[in-house]
Protein backbone atom coordinates (compact mmCIF):
# COMPACT_ATOMS: atom_id res chain seq x y z
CA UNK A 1 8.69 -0.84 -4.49
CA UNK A 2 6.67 1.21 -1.92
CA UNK A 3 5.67 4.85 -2.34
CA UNK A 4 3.67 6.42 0.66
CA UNK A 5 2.20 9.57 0.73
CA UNK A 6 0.23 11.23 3.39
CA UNK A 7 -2.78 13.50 1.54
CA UNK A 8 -5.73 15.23 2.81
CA UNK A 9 -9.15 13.42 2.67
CA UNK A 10 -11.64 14.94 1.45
CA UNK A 11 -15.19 15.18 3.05
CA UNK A 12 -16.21 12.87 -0.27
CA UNK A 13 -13.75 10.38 0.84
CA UNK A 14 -13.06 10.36 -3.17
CA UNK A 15 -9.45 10.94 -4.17
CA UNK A 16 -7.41 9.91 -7.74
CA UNK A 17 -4.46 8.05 -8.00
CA UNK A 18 -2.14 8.73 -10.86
CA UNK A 19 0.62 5.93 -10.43
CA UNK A 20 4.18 7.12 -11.75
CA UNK A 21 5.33 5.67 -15.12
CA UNK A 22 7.64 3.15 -13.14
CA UNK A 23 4.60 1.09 -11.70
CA UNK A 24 4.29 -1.84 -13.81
CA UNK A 25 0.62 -2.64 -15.07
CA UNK A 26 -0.82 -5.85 -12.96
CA UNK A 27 -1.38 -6.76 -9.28
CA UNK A 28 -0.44 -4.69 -6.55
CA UNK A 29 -1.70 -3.69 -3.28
CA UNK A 30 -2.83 -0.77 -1.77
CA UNK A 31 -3.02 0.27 1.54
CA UNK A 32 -5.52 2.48 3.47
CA UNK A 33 -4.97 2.04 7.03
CA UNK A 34 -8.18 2.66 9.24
CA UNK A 35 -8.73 5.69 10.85
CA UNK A 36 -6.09 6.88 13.83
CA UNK A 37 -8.88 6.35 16.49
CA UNK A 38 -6.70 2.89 17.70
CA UNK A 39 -3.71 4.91 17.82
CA UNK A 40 -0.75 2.15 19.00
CA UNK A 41 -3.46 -0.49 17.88
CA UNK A 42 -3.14 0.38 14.61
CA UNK A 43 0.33 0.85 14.45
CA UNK A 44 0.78 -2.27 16.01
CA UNK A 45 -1.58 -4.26 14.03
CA UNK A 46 -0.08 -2.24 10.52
CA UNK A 47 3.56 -3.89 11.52
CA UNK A 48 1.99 -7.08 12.37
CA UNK A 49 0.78 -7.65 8.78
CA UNK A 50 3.87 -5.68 6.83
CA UNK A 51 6.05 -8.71 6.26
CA UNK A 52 3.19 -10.85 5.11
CA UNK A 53 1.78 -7.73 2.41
CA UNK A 54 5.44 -6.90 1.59
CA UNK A 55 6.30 -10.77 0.85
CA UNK A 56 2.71 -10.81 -1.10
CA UNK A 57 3.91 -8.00 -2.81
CA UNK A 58 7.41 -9.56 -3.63
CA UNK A 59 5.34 -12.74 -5.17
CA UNK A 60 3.40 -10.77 -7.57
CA UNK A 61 6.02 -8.86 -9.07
CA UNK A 62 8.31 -12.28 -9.43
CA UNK A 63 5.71 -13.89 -10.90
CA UNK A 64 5.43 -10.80 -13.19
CA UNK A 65 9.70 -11.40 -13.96
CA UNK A 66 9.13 -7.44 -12.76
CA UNK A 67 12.02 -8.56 -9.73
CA UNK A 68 15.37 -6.56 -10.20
């Protein structure tokens, strides 16, 4: 499962997560990507690395018997 959300960061860099009921309790990852400054860099570098974190992500939650 992926849920993405753009927000507003605050000048405390502090926000709160509240996951949705549907998350199971465990491992998971979260994702901050760096600051825009690399533009197509980032982008670039964000897709390079998506299979790998999605597969990661995959592994956890069929370890967890969480897989539908």
């Amino acid at each position: 499962m992926t849920i993405e959300q753009i927000i507003e960061i605050p000048a405390s860099r502090r926000i709160t997560i509240d996951l949705p009921p549907e998350i199971p309790p465990g491992k998971g990852i979260l994702m901050v990507p760096r600051s825009c400054r690399g533009g197509q860099q980032d982008i670039e570098r964000i897709n390079r690395n998506a299979e790998r974190l999605n597969q990661e992500a995959l592994d956890v939650l069929s370890y967890q018997g969480l897989l539908l």
